[in-house]
PDB file of N, CA and C in Angstrom:
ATOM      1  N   UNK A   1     -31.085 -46.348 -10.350  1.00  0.00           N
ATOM      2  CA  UNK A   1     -29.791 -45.721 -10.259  1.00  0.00           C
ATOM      3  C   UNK A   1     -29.464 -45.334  -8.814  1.00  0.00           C
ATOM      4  N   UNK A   2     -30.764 -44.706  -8.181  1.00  0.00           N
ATOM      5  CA  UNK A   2     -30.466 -44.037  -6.612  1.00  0.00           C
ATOM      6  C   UNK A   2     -30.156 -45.565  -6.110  1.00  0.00           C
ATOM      7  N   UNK A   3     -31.616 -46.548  -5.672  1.00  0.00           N
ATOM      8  CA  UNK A   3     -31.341 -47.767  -5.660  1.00  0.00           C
ATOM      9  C   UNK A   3     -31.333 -48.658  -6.311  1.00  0.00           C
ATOM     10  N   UNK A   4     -30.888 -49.722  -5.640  1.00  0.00           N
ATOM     11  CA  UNK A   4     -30.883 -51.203  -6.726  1.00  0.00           C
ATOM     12  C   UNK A   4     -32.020 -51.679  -6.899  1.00  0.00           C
ATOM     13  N   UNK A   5     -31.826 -52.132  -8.266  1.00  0.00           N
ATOM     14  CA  UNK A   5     -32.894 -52.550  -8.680  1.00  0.00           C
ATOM     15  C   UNK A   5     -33.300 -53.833  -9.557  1.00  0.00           C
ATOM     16  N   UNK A   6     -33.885 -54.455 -10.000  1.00  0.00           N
ATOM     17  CA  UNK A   6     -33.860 -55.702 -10.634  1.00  0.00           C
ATOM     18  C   UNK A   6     -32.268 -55.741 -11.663  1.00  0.00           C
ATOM     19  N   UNK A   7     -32.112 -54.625 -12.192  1.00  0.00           N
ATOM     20  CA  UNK A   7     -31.004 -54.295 -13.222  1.00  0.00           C
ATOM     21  C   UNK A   7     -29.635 -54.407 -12.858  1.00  0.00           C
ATOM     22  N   UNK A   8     -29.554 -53.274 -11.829  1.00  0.00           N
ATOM     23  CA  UNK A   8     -28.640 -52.594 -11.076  1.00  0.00           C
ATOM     24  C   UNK A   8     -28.686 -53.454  -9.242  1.00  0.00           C
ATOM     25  N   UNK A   9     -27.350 -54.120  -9.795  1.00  0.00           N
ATOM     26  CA  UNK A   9     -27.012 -54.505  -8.332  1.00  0.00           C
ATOM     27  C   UNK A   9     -26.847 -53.723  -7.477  1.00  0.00           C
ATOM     28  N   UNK A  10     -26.783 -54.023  -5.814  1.00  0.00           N
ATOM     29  CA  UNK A  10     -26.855 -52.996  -4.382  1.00  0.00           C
ATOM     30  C   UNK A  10     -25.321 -52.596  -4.596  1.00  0.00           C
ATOM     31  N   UNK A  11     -24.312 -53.558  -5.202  1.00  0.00           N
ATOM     32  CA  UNK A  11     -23.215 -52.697  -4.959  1.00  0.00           C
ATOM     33  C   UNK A  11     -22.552 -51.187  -6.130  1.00  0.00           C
ATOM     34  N   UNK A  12     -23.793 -51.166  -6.984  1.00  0.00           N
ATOM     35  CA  UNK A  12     -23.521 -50.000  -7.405  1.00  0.00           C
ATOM     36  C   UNK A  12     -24.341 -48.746  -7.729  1.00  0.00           C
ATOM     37  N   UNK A  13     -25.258 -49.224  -6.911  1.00  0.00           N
ATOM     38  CA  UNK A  13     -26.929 -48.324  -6.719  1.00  0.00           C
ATOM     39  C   UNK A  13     -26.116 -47.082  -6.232  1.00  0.00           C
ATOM     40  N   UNK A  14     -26.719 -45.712  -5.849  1.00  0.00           N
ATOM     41  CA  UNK A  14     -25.671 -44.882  -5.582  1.00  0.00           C
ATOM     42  C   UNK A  14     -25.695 -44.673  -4.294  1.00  0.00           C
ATOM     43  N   UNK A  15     -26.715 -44.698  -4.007  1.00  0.00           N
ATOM     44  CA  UNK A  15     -26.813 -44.874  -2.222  1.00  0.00           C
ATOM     45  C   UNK A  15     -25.723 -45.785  -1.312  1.00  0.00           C
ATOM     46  N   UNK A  16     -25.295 -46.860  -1.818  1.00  0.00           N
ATOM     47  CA  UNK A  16     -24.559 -47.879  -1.706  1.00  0.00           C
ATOM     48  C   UNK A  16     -22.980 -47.514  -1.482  1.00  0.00           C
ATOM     49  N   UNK A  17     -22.704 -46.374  -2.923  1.00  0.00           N
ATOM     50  CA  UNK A  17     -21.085 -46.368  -3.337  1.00  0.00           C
ATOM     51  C   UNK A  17     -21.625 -44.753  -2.338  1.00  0.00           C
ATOM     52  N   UNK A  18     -22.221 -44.308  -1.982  1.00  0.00           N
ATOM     53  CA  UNK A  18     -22.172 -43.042  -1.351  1.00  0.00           C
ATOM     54  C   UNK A  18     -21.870 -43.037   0.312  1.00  0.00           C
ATOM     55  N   UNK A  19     -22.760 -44.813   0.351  1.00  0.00           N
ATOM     56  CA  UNK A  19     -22.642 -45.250   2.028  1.00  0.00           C
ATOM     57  C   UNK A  19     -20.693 -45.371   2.286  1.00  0.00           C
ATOM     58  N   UNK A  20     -20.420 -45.763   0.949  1.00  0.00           N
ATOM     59  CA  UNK A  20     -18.825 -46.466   1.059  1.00  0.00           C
ATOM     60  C   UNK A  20     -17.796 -45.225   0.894  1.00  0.00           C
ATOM     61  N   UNK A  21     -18.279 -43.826   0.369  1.00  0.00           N
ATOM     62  CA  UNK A  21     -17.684 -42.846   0.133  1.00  0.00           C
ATOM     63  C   UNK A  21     -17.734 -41.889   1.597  1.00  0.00           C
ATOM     64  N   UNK A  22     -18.769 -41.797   2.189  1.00  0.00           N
ATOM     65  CA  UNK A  22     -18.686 -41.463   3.576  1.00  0.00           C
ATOM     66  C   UNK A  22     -18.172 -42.085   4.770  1.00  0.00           C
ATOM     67  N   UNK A  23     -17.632 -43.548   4.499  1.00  0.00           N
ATOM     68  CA  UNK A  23     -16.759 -44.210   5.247  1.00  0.00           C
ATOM     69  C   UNK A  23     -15.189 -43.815   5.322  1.00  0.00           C
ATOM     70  N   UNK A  24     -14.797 -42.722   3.912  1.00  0.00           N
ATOM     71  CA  UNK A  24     -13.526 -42.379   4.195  1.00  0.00           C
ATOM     72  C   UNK A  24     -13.823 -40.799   4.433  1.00  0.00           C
ATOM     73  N   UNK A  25     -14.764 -40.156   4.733  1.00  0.00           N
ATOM     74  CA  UNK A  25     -14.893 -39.113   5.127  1.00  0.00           C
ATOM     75  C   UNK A  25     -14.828 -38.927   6.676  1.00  0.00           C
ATOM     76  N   UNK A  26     -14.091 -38.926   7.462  1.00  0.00           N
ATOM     77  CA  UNK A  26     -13.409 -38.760   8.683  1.00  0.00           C
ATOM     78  C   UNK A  26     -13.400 -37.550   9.091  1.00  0.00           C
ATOM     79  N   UNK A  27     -12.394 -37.086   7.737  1.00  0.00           N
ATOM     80  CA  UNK A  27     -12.042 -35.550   8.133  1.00  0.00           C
ATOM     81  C   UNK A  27     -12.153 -35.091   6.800  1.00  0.00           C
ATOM     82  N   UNK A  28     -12.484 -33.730   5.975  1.00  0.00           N
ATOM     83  CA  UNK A  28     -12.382 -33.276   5.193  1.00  0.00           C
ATOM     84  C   UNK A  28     -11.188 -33.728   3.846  1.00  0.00           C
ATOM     85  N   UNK A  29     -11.734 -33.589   3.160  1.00  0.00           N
ATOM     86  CA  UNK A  29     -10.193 -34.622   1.983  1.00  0.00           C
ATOM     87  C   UNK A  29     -10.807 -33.300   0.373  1.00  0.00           C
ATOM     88  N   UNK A  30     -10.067 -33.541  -0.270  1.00  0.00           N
ATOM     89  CA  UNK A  30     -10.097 -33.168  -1.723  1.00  0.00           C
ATOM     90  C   UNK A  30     -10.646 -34.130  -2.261  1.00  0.00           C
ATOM     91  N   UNK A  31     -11.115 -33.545  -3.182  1.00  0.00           N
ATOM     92  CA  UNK A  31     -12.182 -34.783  -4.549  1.00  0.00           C
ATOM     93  C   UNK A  31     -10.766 -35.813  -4.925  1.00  0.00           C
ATOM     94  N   UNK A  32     -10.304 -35.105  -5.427  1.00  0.00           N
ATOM     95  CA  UNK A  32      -8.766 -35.887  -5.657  1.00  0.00           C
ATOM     96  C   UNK A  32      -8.184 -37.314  -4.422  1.00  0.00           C
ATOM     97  N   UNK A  33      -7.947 -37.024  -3.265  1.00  0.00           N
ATOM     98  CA  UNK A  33      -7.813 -37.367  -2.234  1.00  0.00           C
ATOM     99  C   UNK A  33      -8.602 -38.410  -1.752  1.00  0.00           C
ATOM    100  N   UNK A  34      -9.727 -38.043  -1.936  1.00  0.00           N
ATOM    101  CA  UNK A  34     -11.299 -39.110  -1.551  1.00  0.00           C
ATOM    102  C   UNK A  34     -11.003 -40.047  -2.644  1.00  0.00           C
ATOM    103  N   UNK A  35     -11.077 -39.710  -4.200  1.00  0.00           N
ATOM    104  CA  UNK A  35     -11.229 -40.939  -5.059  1.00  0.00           C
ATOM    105  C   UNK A  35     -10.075 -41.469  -5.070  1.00  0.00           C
ATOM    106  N   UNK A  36      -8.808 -41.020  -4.842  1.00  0.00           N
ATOM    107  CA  UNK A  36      -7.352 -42.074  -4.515  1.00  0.00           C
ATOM    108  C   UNK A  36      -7.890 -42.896  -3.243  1.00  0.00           C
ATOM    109  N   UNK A  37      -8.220 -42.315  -2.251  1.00  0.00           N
ATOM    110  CA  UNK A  37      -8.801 -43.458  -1.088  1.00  0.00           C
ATOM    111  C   UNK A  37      -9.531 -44.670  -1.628  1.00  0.00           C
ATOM    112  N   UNK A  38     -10.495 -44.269  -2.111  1.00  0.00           N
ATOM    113  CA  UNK A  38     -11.668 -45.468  -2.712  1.00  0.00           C
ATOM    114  C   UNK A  38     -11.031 -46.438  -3.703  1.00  0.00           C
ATOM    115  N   UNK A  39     -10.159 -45.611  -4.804  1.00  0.00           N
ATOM    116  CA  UNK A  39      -9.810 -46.437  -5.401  1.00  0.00           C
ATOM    117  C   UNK A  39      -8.495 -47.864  -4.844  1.00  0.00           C
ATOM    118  N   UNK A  40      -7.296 -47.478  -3.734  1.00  0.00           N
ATOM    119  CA  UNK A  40      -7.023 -47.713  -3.527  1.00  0.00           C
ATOM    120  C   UNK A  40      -7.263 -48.800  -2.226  1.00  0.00           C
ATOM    121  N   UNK A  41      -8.343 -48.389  -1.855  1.00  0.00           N
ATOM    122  CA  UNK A  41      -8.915 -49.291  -0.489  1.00  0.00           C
ATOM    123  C   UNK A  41      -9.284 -51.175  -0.877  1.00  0.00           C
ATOM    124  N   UNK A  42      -8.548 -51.820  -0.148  1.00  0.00           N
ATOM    125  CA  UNK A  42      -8.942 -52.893  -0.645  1.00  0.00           C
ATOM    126  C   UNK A  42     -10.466 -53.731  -0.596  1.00  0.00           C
ATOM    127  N   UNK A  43     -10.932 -52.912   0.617  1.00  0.00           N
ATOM    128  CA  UNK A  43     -11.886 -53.510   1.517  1.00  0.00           C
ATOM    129  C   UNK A  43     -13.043 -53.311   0.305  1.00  0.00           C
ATOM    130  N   UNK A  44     -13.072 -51.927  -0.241  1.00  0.00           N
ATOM    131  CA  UNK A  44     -14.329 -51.708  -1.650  1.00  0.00           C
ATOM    132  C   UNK A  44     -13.893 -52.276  -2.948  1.00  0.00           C
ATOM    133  N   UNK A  45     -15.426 -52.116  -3.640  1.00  0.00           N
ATOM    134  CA  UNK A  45     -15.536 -52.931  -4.625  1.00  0.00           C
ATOM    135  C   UNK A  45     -14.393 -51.438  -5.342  1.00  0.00           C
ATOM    136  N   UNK A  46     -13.980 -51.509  -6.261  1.00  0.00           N
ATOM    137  CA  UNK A  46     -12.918 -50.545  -7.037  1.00  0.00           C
ATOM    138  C   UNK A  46     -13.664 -50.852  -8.638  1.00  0.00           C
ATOM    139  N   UNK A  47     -14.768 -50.929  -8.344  1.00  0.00           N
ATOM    140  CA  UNK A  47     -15.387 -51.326 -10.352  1.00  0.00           C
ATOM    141  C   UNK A  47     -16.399 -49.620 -10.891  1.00  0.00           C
ATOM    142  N   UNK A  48     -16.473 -49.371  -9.903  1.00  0.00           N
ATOM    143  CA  UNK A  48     -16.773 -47.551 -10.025  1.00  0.00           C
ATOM    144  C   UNK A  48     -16.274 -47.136 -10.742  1.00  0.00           C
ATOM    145  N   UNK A  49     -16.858 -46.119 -11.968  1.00  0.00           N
ATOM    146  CA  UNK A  49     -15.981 -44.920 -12.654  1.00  0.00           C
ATOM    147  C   UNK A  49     -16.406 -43.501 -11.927  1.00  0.00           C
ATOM    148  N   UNK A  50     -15.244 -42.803 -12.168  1.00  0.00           N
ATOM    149  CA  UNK A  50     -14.914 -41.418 -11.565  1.00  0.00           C
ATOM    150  C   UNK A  50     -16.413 -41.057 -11.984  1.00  0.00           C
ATOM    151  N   UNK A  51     -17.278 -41.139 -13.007  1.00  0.00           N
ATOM    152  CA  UNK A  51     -18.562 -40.089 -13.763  1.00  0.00           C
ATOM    153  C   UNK A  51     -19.398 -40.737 -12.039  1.00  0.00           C
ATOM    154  N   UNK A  52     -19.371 -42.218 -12.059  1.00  0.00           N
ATOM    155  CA  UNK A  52     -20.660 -43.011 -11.007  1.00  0.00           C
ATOM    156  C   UNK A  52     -20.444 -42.391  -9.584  1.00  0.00           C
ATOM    157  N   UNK A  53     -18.961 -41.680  -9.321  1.00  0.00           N
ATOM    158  CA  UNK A  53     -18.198 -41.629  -8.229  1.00  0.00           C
ATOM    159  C   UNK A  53     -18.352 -40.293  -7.884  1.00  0.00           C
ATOM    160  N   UNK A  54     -18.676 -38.986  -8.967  1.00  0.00           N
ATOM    161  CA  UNK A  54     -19.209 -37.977  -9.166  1.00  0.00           C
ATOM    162  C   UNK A  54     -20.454 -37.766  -8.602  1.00  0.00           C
ATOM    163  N   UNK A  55     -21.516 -38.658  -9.210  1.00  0.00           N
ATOM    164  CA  UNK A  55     -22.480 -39.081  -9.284  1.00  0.00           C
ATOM    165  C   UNK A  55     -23.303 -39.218  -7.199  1.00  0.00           C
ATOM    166  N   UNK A  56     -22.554 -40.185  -6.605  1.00  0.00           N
ATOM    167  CA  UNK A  56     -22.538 -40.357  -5.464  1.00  0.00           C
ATOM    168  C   UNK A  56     -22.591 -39.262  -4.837  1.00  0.00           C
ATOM    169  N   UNK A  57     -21.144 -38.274  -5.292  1.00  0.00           N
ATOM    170  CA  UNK A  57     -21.029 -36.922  -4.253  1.00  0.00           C
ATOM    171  C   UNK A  57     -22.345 -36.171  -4.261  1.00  0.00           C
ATOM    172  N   UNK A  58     -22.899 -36.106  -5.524  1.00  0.00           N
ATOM    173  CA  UNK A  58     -23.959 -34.829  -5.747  1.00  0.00           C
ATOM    174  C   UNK A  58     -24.936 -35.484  -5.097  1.00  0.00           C
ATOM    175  N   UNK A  59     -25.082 -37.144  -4.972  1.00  0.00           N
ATOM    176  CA  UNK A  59     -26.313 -37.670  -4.263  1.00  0.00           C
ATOM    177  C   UNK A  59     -26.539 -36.906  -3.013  1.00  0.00           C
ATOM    178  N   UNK A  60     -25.311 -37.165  -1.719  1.00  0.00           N
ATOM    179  CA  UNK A  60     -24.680 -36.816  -0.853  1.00  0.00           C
ATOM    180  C   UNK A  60     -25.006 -35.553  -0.710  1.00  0.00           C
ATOM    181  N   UNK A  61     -24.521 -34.628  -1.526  1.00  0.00           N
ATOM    182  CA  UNK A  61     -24.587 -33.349  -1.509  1.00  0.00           C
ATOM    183  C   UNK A  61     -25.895 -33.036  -1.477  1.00  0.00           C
ATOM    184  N   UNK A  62     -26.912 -33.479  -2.375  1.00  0.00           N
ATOM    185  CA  UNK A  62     -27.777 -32.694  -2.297  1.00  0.00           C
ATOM    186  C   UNK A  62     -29.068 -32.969  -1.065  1.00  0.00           C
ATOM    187  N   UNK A  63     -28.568 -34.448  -0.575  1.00  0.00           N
ATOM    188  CA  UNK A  63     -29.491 -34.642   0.681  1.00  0.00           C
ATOM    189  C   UNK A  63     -28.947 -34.062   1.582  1.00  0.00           C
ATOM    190  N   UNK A  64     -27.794 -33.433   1.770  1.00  0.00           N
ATOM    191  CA  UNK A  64     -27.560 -32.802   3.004  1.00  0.00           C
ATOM    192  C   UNK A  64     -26.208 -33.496   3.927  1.00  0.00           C
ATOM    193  N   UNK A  65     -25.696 -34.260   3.269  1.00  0.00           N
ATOM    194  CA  UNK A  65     -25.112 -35.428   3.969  1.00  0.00           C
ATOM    195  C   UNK A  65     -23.723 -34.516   4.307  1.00  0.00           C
ATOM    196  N   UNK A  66     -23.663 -33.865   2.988  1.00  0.00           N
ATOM    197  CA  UNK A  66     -21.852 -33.519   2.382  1.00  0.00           C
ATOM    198  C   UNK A  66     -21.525 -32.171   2.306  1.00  0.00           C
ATOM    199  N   UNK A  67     -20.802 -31.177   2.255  1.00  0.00           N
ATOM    200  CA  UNK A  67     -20.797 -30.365   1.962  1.00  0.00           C
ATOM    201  C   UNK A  67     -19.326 -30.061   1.224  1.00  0.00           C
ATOM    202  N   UNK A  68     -19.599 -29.007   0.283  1.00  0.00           N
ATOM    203  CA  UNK A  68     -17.944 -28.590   0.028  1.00  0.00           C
ATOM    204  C   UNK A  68     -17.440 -26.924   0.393  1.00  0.00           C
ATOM    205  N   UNK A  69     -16.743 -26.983   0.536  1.00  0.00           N
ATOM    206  CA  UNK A  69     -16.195 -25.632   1.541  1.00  0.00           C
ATOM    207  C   UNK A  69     -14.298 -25.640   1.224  1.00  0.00           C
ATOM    208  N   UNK A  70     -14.385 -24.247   0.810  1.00  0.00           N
ATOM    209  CA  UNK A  70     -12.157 -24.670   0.606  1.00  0.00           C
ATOM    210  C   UNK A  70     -11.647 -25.560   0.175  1.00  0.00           C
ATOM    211  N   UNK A  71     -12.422 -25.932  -1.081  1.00  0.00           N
ATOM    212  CA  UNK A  71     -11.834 -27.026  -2.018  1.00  0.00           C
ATOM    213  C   UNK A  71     -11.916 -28.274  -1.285  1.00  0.00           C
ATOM    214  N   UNK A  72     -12.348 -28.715  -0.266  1.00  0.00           N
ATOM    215  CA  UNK A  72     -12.312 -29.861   0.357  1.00  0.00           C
ATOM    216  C   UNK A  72     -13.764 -30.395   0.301  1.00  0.00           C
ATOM    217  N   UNK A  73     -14.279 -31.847   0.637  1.00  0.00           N
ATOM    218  CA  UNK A  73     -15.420 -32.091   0.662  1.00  0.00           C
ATOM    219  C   UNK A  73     -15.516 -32.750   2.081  1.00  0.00           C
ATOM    220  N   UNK A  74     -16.814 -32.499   3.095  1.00  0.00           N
ATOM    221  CA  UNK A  74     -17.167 -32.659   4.548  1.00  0.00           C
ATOM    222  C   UNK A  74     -18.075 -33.126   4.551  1.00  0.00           C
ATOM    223  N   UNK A  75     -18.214 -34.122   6.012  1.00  0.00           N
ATOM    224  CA  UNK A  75     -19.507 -34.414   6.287  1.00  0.00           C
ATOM    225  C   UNK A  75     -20.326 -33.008   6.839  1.00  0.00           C
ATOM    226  N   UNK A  76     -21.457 -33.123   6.843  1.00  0.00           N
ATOM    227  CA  UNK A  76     -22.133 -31.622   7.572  1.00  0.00           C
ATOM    228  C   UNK A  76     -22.514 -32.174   8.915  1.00  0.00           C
ATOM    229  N   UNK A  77     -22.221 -31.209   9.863  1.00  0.00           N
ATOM    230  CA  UNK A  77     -22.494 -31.188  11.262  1.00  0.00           C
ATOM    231  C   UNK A  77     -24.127 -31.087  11.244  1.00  0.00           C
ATOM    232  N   UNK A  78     -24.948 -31.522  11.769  1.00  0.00           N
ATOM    233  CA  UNK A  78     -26.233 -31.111  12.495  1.00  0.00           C
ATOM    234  C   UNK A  78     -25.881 -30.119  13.995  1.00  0.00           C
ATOM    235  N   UNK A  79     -26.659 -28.699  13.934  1.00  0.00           N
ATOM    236  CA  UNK A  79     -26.432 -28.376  14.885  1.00  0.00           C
ATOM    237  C   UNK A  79     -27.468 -28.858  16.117  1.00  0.00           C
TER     238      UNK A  79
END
Protein backbone atom coordinates (compact mmCIF):
# COMPACT_ATOMS: atom_id res chain seq x y z
CA UNK A 1 0.00 0.00 0.00
CA UNK A 2 2.98 2.47 1.27
CA UNK A 3 4.85 0.91 -1.84
CA UNK A 4 4.30 -0.87 -4.95
CA UNK A 5 4.21 -3.98 -5.02
CA UNK A 6 3.78 -7.13 -7.15
CA UNK A 7 -0.19 -6.20 -6.73
CA UNK A 8 -0.23 -2.59 -6.52
CA UNK A 9 1.23 -0.62 -9.31
CA UNK A 10 3.97 2.53 -8.60
CA UNK A 11 1.27 4.75 -9.79
CA UNK A 12 -0.89 4.18 -6.89
CA UNK A 13 1.44 3.00 -4.05
CA UNK A 14 1.01 5.98 -1.67
CA UNK A 15 4.32 7.26 -1.66
CA UNK A 16 3.84 7.84 -5.38
CA UNK A 17 0.22 9.82 -5.26
CA UNK A 18 1.89 11.68 -2.11
CA UNK A 19 5.16 12.51 -4.38
CA UNK A 20 2.29 13.98 -6.94
CA UNK A 21 0.30 15.70 -4.05
CA UNK A 22 3.36 17.70 -2.89
CA UNK A 23 3.94 18.87 -6.40
CA UNK A 24 0.87 21.17 -5.98
CA UNK A 25 1.89 22.18 -2.61
CA UNK A 26 3.71 25.50 -3.44
CA UNK A 27 1.93 27.42 -1.07
CA UNK A 28 -0.52 26.35 1.54
CA UNK A 29 -4.13 25.30 -0.13
CA UNK A 30 -7.31 23.71 1.66
CA UNK A 31 -7.99 19.91 1.51
CA UNK A 32 -10.74 21.07 -0.77
CA UNK A 33 -8.41 23.18 -2.99
CA UNK A 34 -5.49 20.53 -3.17
CA UNK A 35 -7.97 17.67 -4.33
CA UNK A 36 -9.71 20.14 -7.06
CA UNK A 37 -5.94 20.68 -8.18
CA UNK A 38 -5.14 16.92 -8.53
CA UNK A 39 -8.21 16.12 -9.80
CA UNK A 40 -8.23 18.61 -12.39
CA UNK A 41 -4.46 18.53 -13.44
CA UNK A 42 -3.99 16.92 -16.63
CA UNK A 43 -0.42 16.00 -16.24
CA UNK A 44 -1.70 13.17 -13.14
CA UNK A 45 -3.09 10.03 -13.29
CA UNK A 46 -6.94 11.32 -11.92
CA UNK A 47 -7.90 7.31 -11.10
CA UNK A 48 -7.41 8.15 -7.18
CA UNK A 49 -10.36 8.17 -4.78
CA UNK A 50 -10.73 11.02 -2.26
CA UNK A 51 -10.44 7.77 0.79
CA UNK A 52 -6.55 6.82 -1.33
CA UNK A 53 -6.10 10.75 -1.54
CA UNK A 54 -6.81 11.02 2.29
CA UNK A 55 -4.74 8.29 2.70
CA UNK A 56 -1.52 10.05 1.04
CA UNK A 57 -2.05 13.24 3.30
CA UNK A 58 -1.77 11.22 6.62
CA UNK A 59 1.27 9.36 4.86
CA UNK A 60 2.80 12.90 4.45
CA UNK A 61 1.67 14.00 7.60
CA UNK A 62 2.88 11.65 9.65
CA UNK A 63 6.55 11.50 8.21
CA UNK A 64 6.90 14.98 8.70
CA UNK A 65 6.59 16.13 5.17
CA UNK A 66 3.07 18.15 5.73
CA UNK A 67 1.60 19.92 8.17
CA UNK A 68 -1.93 21.40 8.83
CA UNK A 69 -2.28 24.74 10.51
CA UNK A 70 -5.61 27.29 9.80
CA UNK A 71 -7.47 24.92 7.93
CA UNK A 72 -4.88 24.87 5.26
CA UNK A 73 -2.40 22.03 4.53
CA UNK A 74 1.78 22.99 4.21
CA UNK A 75 4.84 21.74 3.38
CA UNK A 76 6.98 21.92 6.80
CA UNK A 77 10.00 24.11 6.81
CA UNK A 78 13.22 22.37 8.28
CA UNK A 79 14.76 24.84 10.47
Amino acid sequence: MILPTKHLPTERALLTVGAQLLTHLQEPKSVSRLWSDIKHDPSQDNSISFDWFVLALDLLSAMGIIHFANERIARTTSA
